[in-house]
PDB file of N, CA and C in Angstrom:
ATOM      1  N   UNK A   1      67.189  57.921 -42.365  1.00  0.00           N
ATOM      2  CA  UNK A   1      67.935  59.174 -42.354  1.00  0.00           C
ATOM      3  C   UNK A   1      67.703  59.902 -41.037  1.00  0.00           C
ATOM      4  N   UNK A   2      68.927  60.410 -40.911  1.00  0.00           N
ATOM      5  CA  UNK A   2      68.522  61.685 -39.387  1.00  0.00           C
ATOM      6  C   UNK A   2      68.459  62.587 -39.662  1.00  0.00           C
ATOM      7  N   UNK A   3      67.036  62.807 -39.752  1.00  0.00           N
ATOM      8  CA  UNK A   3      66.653  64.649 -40.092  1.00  0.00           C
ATOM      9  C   UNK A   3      65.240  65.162 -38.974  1.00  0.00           C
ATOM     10  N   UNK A   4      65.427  66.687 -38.897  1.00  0.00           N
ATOM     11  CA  UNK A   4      64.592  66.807 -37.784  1.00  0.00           C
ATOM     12  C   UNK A   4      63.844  66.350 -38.369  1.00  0.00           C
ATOM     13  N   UNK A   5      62.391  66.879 -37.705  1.00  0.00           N
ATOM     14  CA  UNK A   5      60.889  66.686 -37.780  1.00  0.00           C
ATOM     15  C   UNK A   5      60.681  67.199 -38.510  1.00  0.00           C
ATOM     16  N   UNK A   6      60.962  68.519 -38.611  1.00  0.00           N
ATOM     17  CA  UNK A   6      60.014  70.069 -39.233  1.00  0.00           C
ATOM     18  C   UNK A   6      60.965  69.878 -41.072  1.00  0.00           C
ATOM     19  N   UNK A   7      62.290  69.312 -41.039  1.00  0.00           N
ATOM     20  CA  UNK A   7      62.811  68.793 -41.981  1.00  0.00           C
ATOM     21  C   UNK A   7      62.123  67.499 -43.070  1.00  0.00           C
ATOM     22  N   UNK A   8      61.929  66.526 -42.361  1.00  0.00           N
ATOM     23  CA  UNK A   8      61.167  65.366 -42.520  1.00  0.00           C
ATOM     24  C   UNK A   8      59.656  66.014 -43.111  1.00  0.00           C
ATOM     25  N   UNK A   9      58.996  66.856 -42.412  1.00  0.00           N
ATOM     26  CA  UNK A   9      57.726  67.283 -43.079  1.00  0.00           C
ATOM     27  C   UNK A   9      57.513  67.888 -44.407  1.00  0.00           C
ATOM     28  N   UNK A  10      58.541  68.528 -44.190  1.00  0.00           N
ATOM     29  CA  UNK A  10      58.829  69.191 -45.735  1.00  0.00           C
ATOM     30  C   UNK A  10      59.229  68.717 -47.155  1.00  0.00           C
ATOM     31  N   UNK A  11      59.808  67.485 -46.827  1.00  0.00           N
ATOM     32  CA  UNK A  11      60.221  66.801 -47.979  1.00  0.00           C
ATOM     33  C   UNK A  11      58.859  65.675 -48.062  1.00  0.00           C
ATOM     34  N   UNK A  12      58.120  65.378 -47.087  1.00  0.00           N
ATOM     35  CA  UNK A  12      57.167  64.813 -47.393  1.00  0.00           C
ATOM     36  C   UNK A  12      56.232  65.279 -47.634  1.00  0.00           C
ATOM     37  N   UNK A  13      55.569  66.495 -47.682  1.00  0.00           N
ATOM     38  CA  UNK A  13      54.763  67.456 -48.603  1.00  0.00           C
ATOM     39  C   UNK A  13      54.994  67.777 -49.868  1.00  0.00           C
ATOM     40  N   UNK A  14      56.565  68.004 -49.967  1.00  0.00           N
ATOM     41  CA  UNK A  14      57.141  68.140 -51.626  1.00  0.00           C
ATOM     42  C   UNK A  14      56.774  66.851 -52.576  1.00  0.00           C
ATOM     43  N   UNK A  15      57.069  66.036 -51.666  1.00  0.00           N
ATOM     44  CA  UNK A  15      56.558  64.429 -52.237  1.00  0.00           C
ATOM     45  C   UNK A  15      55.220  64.324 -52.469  1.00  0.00           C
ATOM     46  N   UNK A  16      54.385  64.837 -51.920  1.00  0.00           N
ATOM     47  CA  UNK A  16      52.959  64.541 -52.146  1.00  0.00           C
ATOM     48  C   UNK A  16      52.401  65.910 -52.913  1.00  0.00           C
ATOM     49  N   UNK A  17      53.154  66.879 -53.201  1.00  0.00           N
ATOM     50  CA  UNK A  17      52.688  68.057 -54.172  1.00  0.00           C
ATOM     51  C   UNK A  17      53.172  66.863 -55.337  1.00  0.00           C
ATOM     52  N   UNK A  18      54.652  66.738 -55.670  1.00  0.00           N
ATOM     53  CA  UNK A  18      54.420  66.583 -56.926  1.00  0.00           C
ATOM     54  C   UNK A  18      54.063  64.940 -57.561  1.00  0.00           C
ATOM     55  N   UNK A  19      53.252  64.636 -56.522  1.00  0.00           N
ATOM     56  CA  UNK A  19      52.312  63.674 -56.750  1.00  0.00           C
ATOM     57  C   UNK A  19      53.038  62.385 -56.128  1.00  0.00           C
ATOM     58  N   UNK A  20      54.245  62.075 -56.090  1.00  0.00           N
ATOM     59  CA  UNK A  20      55.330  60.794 -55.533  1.00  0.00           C
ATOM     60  C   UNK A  20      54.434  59.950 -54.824  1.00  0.00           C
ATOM     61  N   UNK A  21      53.730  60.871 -53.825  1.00  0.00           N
ATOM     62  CA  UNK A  21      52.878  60.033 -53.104  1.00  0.00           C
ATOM     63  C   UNK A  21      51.520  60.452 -52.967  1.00  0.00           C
ATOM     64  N   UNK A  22      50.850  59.410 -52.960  1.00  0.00           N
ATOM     65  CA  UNK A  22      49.377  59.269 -53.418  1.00  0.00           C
ATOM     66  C   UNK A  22      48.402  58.535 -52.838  1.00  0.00           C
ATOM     67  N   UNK A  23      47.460  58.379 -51.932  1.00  0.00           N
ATOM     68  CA  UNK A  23      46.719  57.404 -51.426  1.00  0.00           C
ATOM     69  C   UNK A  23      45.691  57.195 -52.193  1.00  0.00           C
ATOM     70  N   UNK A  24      45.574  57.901 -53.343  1.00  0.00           N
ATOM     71  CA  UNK A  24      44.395  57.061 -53.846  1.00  0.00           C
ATOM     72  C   UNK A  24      45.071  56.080 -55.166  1.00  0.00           C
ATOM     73  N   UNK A  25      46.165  56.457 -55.725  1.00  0.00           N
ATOM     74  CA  UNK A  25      47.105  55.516 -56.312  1.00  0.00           C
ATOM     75  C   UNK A  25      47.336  54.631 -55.548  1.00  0.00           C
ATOM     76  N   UNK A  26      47.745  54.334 -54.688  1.00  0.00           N
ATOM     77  CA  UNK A  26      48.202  53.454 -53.466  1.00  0.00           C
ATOM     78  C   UNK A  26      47.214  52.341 -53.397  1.00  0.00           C
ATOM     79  N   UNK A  27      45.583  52.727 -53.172  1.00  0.00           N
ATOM     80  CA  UNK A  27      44.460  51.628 -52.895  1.00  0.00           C
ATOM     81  C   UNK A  27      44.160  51.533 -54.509  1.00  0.00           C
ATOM     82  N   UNK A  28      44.049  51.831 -55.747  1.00  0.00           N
ATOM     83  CA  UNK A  28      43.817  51.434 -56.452  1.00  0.00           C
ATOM     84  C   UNK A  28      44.578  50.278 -56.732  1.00  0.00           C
ATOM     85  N   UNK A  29      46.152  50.461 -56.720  1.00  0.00           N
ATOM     86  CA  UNK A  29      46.993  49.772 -57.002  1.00  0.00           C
ATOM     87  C   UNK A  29      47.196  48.355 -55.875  1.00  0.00           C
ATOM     88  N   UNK A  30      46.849  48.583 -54.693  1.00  0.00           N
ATOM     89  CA  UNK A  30      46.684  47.841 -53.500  1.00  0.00           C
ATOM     90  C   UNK A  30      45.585  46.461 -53.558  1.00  0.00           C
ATOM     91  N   UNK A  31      43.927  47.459 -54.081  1.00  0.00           N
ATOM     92  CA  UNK A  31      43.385  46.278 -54.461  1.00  0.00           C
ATOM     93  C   UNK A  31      43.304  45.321 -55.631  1.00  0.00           C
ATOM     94  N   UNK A  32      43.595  46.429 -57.296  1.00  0.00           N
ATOM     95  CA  UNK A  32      43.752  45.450 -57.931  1.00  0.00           C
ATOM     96  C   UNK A  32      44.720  44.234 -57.767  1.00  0.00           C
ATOM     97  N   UNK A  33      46.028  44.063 -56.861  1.00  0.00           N
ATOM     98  CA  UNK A  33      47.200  43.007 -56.948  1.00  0.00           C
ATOM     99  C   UNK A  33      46.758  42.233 -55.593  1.00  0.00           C
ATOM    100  N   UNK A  34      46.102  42.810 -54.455  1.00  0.00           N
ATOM    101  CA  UNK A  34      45.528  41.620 -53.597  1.00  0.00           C
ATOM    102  C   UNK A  34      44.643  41.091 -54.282  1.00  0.00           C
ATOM    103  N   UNK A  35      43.718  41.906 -55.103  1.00  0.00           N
ATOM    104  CA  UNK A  35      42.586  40.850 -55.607  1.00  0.00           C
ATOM    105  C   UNK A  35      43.073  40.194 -56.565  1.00  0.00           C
ATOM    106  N   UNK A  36      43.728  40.504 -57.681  1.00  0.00           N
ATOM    107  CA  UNK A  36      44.653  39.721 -58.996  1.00  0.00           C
ATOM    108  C   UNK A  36      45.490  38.351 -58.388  1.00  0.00           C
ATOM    109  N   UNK A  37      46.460  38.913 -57.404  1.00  0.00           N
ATOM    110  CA  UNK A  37      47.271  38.033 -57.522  1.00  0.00           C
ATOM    111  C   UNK A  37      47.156  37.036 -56.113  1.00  0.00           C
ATOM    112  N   UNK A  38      46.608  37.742 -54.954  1.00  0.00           N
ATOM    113  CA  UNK A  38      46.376  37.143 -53.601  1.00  0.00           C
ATOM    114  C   UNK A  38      44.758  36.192 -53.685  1.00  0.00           C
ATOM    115  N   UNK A  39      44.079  36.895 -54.572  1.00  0.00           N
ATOM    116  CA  UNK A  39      42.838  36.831 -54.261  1.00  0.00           C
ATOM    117  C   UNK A  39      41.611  36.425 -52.817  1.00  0.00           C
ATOM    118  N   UNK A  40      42.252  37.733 -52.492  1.00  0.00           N
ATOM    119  CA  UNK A  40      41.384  38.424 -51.126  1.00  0.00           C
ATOM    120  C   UNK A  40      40.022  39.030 -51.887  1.00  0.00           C
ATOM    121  N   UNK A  41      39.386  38.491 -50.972  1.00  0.00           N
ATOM    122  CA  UNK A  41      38.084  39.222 -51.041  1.00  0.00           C
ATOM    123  C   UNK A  41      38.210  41.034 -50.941  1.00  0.00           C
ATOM    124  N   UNK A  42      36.479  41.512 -51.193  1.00  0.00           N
ATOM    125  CA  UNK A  42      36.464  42.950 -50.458  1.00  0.00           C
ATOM    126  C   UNK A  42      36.649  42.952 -49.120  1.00  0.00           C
ATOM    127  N   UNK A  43      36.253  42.251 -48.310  1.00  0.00           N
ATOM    128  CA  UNK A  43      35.803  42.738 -46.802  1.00  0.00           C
ATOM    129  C   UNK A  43      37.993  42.402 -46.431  1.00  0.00           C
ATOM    130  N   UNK A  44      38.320  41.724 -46.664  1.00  0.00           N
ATOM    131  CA  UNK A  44      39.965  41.569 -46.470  1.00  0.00           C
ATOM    132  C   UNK A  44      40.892  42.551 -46.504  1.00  0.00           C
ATOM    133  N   UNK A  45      40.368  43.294 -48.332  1.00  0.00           N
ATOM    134  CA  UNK A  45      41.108  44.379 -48.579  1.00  0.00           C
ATOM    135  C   UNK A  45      40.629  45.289 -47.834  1.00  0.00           C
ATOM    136  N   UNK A  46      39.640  45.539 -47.777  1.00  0.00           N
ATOM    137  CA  UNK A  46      39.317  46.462 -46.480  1.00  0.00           C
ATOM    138  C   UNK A  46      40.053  46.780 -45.283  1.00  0.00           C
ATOM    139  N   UNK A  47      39.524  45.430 -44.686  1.00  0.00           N
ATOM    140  CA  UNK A  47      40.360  45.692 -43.698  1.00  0.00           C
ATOM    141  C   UNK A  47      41.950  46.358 -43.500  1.00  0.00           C
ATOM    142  N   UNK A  48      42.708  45.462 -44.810  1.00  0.00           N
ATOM    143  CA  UNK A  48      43.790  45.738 -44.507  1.00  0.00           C
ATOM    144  C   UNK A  48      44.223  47.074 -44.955  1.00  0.00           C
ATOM    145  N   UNK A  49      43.498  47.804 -45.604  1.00  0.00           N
ATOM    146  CA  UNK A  49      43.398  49.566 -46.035  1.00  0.00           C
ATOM    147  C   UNK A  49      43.119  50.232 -44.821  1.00  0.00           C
ATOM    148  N   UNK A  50      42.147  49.668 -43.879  1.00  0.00           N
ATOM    149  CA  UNK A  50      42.032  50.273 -42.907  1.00  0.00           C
ATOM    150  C   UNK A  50      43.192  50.245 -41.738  1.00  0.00           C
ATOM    151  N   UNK A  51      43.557  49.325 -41.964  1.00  0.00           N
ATOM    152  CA  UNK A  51      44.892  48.945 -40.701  1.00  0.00           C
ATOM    153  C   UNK A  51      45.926  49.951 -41.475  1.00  0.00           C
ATOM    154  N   UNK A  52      45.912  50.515 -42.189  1.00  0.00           N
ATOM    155  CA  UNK A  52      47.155  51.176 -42.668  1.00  0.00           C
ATOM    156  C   UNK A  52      46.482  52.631 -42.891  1.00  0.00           C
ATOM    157  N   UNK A  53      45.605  53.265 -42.090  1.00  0.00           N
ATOM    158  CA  UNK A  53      44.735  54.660 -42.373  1.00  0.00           C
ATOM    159  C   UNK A  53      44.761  55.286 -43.019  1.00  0.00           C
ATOM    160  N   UNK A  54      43.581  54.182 -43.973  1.00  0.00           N
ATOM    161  CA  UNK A  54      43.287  54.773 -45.261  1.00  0.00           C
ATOM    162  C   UNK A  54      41.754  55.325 -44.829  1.00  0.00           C
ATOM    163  N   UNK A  55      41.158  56.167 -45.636  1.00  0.00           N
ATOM    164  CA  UNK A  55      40.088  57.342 -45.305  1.00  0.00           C
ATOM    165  C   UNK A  55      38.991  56.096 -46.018  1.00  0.00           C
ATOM    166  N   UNK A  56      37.616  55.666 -45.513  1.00  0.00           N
ATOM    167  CA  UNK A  56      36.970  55.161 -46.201  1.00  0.00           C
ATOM    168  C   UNK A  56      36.420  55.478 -47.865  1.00  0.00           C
ATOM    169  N   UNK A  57      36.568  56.715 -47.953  1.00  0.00           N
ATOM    170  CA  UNK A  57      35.710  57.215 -49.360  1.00  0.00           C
ATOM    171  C   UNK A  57      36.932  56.695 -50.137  1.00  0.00           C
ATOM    172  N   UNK A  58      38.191  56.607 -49.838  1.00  0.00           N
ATOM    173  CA  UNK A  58      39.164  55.909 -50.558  1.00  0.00           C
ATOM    174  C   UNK A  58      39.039  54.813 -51.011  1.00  0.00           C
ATOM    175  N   UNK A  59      38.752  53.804 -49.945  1.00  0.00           N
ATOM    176  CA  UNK A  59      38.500  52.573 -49.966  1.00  0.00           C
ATOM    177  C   UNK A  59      37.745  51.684 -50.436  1.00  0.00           C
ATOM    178  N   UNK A  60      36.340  52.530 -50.590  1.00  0.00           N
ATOM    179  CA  UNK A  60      35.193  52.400 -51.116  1.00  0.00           C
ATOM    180  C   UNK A  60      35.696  52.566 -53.023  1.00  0.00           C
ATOM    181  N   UNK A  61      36.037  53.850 -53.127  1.00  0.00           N
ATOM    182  CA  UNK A  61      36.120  54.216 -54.439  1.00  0.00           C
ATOM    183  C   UNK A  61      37.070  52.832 -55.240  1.00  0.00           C
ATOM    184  N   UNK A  62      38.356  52.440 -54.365  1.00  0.00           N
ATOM    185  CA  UNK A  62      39.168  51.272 -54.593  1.00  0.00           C
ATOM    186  C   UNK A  62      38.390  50.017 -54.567  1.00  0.00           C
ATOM    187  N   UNK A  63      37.606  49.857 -54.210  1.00  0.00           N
ATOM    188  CA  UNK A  63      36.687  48.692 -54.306  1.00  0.00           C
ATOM    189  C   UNK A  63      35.856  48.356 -55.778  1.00  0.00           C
ATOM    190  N   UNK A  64      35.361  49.694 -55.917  1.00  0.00           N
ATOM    191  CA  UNK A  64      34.690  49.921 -56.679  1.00  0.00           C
ATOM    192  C   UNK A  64      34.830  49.330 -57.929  1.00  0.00           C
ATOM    193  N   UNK A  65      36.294  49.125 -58.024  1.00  0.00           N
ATOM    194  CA  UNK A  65      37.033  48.625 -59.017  1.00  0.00           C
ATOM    195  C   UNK A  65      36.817  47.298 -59.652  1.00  0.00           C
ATOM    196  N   UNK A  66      36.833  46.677 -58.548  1.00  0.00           N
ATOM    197  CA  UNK A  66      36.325  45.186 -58.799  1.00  0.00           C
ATOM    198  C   UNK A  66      35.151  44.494 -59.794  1.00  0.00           C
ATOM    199  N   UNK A  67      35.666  44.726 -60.721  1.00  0.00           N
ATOM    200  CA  UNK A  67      34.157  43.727 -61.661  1.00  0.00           C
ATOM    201  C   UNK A  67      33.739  42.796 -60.978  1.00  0.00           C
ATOM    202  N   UNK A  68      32.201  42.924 -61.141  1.00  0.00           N
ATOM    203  CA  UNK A  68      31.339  41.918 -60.504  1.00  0.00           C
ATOM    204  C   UNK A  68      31.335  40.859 -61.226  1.00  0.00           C
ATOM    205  N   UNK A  69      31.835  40.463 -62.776  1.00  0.00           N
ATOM    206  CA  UNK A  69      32.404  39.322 -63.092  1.00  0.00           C
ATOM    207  C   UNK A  69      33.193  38.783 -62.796  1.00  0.00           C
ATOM    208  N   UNK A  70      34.545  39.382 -62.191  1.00  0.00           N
ATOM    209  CA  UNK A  70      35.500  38.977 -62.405  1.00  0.00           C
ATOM    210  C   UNK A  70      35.799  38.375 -60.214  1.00  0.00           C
ATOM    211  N   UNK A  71      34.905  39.830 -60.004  1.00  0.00           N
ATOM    212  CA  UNK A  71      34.525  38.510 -58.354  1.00  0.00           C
ATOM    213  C   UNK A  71      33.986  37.129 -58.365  1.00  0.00           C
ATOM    214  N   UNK A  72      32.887  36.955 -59.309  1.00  0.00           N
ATOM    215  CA  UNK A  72      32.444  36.173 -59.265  1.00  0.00           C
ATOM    216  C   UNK A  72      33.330  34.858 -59.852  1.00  0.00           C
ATOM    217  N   UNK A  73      34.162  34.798 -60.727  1.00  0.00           N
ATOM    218  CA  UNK A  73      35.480  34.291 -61.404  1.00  0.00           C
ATOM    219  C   UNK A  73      36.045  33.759 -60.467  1.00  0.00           C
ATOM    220  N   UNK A  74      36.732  34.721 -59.321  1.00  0.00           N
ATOM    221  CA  UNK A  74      37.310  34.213 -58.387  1.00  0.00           C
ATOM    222  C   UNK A  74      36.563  33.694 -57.573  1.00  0.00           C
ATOM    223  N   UNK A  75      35.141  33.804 -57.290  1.00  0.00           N
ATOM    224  CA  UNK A  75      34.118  33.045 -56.007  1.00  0.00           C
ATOM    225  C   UNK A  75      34.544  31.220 -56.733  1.00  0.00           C
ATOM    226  N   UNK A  76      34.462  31.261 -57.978  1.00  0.00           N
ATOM    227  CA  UNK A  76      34.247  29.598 -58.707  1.00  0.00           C
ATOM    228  C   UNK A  76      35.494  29.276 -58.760  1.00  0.00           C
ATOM    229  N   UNK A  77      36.351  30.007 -58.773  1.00  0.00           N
ATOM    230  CA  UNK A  77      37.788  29.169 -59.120  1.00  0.00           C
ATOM    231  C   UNK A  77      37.929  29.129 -57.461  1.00  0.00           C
ATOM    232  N   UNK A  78      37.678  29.846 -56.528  1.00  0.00           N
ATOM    233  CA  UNK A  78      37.772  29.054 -55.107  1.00  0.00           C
ATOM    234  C   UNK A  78      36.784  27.650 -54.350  1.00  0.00           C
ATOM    235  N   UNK A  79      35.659  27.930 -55.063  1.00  0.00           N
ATOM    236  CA  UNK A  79      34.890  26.793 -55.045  1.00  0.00           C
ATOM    237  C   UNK A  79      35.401  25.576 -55.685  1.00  0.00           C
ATOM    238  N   UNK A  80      36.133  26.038 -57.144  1.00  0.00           N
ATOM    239  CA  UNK A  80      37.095  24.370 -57.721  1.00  0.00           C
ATOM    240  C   UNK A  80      37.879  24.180 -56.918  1.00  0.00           C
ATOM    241  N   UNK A  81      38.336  24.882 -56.140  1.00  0.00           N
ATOM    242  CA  UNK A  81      39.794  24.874 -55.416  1.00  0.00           C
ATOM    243  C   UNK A  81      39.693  23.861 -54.158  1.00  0.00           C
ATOM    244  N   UNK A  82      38.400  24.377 -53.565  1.00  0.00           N
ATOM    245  CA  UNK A  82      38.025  23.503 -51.817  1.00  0.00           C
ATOM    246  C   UNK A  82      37.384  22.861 -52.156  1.00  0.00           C
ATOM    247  N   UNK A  83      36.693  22.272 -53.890  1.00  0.00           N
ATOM    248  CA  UNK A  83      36.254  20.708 -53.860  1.00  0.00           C
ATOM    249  C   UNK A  83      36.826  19.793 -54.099  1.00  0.00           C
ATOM    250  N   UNK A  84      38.065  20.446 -54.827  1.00  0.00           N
ATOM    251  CA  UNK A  84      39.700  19.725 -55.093  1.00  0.00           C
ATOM    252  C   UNK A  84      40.119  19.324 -53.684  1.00  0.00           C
ATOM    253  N   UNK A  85      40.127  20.087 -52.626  1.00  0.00           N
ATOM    254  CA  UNK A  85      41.154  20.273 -51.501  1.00  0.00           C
ATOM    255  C   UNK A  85      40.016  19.355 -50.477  1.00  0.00           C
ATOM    256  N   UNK A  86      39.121  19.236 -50.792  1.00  0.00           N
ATOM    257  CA  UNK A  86      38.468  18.342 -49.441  1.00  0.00           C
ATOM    258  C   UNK A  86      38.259  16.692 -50.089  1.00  0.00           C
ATOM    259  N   UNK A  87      38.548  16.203 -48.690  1.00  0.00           N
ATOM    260  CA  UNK A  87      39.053  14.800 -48.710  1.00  0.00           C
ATOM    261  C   UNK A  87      37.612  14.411 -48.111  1.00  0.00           C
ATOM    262  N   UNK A  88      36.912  14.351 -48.776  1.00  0.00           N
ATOM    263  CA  UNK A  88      35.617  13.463 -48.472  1.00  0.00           C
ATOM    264  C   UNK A  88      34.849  12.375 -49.478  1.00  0.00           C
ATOM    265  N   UNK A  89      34.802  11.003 -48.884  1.00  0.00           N
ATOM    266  CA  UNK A  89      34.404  10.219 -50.237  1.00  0.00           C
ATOM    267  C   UNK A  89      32.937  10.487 -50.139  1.00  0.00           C
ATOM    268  N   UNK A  90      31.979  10.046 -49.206  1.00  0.00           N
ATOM    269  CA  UNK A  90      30.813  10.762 -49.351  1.00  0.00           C
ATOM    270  C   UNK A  90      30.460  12.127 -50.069  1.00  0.00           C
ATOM    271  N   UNK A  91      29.931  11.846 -51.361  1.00  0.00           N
ATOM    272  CA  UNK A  91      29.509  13.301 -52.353  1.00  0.00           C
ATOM    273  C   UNK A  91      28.557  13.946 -51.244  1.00  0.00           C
ATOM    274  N   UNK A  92      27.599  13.525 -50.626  1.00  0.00           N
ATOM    275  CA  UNK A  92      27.031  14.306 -50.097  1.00  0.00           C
ATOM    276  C   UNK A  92      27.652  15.448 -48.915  1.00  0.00           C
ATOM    277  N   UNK A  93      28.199  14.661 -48.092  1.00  0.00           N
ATOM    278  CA  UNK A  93      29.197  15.144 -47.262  1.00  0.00           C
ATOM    279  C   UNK A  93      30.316  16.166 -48.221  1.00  0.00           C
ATOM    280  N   UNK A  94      31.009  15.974 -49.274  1.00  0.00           N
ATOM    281  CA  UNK A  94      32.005  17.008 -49.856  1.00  0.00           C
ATOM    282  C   UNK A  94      31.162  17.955 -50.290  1.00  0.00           C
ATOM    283  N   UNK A  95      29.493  17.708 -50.689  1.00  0.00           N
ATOM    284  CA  UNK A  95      29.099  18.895 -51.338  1.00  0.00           C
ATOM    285  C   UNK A  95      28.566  19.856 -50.091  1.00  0.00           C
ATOM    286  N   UNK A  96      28.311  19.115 -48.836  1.00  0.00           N
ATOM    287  CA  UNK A  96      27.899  20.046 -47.868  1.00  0.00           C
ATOM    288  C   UNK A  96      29.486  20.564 -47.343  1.00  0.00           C
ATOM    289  N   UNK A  97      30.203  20.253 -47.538  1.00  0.00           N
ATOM    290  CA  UNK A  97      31.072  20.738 -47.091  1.00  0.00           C
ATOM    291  C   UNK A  97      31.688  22.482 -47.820  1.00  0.00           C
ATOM    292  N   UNK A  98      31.309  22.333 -49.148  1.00  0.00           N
ATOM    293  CA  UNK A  98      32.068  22.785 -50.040  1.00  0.00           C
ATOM    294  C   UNK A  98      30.798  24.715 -50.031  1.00  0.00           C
ATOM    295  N   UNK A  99      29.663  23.930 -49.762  1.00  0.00           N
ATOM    296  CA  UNK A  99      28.255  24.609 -49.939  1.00  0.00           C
ATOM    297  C   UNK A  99      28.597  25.320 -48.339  1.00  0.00           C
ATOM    298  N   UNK A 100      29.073  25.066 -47.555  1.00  0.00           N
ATOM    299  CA  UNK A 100      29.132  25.891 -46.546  1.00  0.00           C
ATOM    300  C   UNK A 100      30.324  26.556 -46.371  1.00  0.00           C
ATOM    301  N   UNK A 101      31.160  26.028 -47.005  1.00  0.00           N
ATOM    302  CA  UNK A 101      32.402  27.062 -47.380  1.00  0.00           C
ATOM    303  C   UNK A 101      32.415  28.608 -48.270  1.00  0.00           C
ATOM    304  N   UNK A 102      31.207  28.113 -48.847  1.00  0.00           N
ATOM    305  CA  UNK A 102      30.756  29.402 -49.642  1.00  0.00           C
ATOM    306  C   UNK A 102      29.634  30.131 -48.885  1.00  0.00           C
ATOM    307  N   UNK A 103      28.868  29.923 -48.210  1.00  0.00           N
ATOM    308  CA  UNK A 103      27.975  30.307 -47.691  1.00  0.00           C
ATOM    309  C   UNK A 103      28.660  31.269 -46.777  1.00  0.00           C
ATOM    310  N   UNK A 104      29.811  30.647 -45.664  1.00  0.00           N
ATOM    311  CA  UNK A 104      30.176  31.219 -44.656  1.00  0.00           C
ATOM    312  C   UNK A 104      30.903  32.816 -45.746  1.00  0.00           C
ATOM    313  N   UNK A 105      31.319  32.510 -46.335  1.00  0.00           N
ATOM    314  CA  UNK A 105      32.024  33.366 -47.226  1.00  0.00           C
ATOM    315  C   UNK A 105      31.333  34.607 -47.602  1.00  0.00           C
ATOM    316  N   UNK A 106      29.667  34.114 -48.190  1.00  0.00           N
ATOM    317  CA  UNK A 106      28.318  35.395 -48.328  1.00  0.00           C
ATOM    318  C   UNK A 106      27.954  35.956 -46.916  1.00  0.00           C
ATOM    319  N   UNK A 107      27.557  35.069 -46.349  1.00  0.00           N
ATOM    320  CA  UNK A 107      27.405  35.762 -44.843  1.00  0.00           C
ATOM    321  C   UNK A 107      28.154  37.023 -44.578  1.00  0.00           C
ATOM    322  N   UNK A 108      29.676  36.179 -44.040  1.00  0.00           N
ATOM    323  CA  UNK A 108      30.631  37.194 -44.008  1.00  0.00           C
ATOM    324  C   UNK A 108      30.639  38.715 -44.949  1.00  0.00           C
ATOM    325  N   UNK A 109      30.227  38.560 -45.928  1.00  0.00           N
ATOM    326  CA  UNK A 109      30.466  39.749 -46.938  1.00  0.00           C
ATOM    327  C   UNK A 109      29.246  40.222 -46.307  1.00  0.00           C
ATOM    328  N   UNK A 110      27.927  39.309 -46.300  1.00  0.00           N
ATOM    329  CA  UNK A 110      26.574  40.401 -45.952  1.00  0.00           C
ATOM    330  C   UNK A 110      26.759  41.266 -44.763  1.00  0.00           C
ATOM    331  N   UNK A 111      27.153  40.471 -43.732  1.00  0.00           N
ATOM    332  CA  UNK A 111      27.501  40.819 -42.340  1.00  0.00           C
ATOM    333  C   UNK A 111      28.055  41.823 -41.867  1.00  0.00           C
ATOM    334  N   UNK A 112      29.572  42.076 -42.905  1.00  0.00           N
ATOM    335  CA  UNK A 112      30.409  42.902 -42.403  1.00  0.00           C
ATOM    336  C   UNK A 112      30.974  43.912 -43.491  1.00  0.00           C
ATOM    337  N   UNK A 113      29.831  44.059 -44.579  1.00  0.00           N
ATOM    338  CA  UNK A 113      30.099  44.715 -45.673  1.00  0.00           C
ATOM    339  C   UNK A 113      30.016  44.168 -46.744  1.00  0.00           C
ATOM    340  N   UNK A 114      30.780  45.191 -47.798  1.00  0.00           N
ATOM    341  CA  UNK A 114      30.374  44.705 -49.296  1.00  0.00           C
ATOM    342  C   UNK A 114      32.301  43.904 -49.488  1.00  0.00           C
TER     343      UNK A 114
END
C-alpha cells in the first residue's frame, strides 16, 4: 500500500494495541512448529529469532517451551535417522561415525548456548 509514514505507524500501533500483533505469540508459535515440524534445535531457533529482532528475554521465555523429553525424542529419532543414512559396512566405523554426529551436536549446544 502507499501510505505515508506517520500513516503506516498508526495503523501499526492500532494493530499491536488490539493485540493483531504480538512478538511473544509470534516466538511461541515460531518455536513450537520449527521444533514440531522442522526439527531445529535451540541454538537454530535462536538464531533465527534473532535474525528477525527478536528481544532475547523473548527468546529465552520461547525456548523455554521445549520439553526436555520431547528434545531428547527428537536427539534419538535423529540419531535413527544418520544410522539409517550412513553408508558404512564397518559397525565400528558407522558407530563412530554416528557418535560424532551427536557429539558435534552437544558441543555445539554447550558452546554456543542452550
Amino acid at each position: 500500500m502507499e501510505l505515508e509514514m506517520g500513516d503506516a505507524e498508526k495503523i501499526l500501533q492500532t494493530l499491536q494495541d488490539q493485540d493483531f500483533i504480538n512478538e511473544k505469540r509470534f516466538v511461541e508459535s515460531f518455536v513450537k512448529g520449527r521444533f514440531n515440524l522442522k526439527r531445529w534445535g535451540r541454538i537454530r531457533i535462536r538464531q533465527e529469532l534473532k535474525m528477525r529482532g527478536i528481544p532475547n528475554q523473548l527468546i529465552q521465555e520461547g525456548l523455554e517451551l521445549l520439553a526436555p523429553e520431547e528434545y531428547q525424542d527428537t536427539l534419538l529419532h535423529l540419531a535413527e535417522r544418520k544410522w539409517k543414512l550412513t553408508n558404512e559396512e564397518n559397525l565400528y566405523k558407522r558407530k563412530t561415525k554416528v557418535v560424532r554426529f551427536l557429539v558435534l551436536g552437544v558441543l555445539n549446544r554447550t558452546l554456543y548456548g542452550k
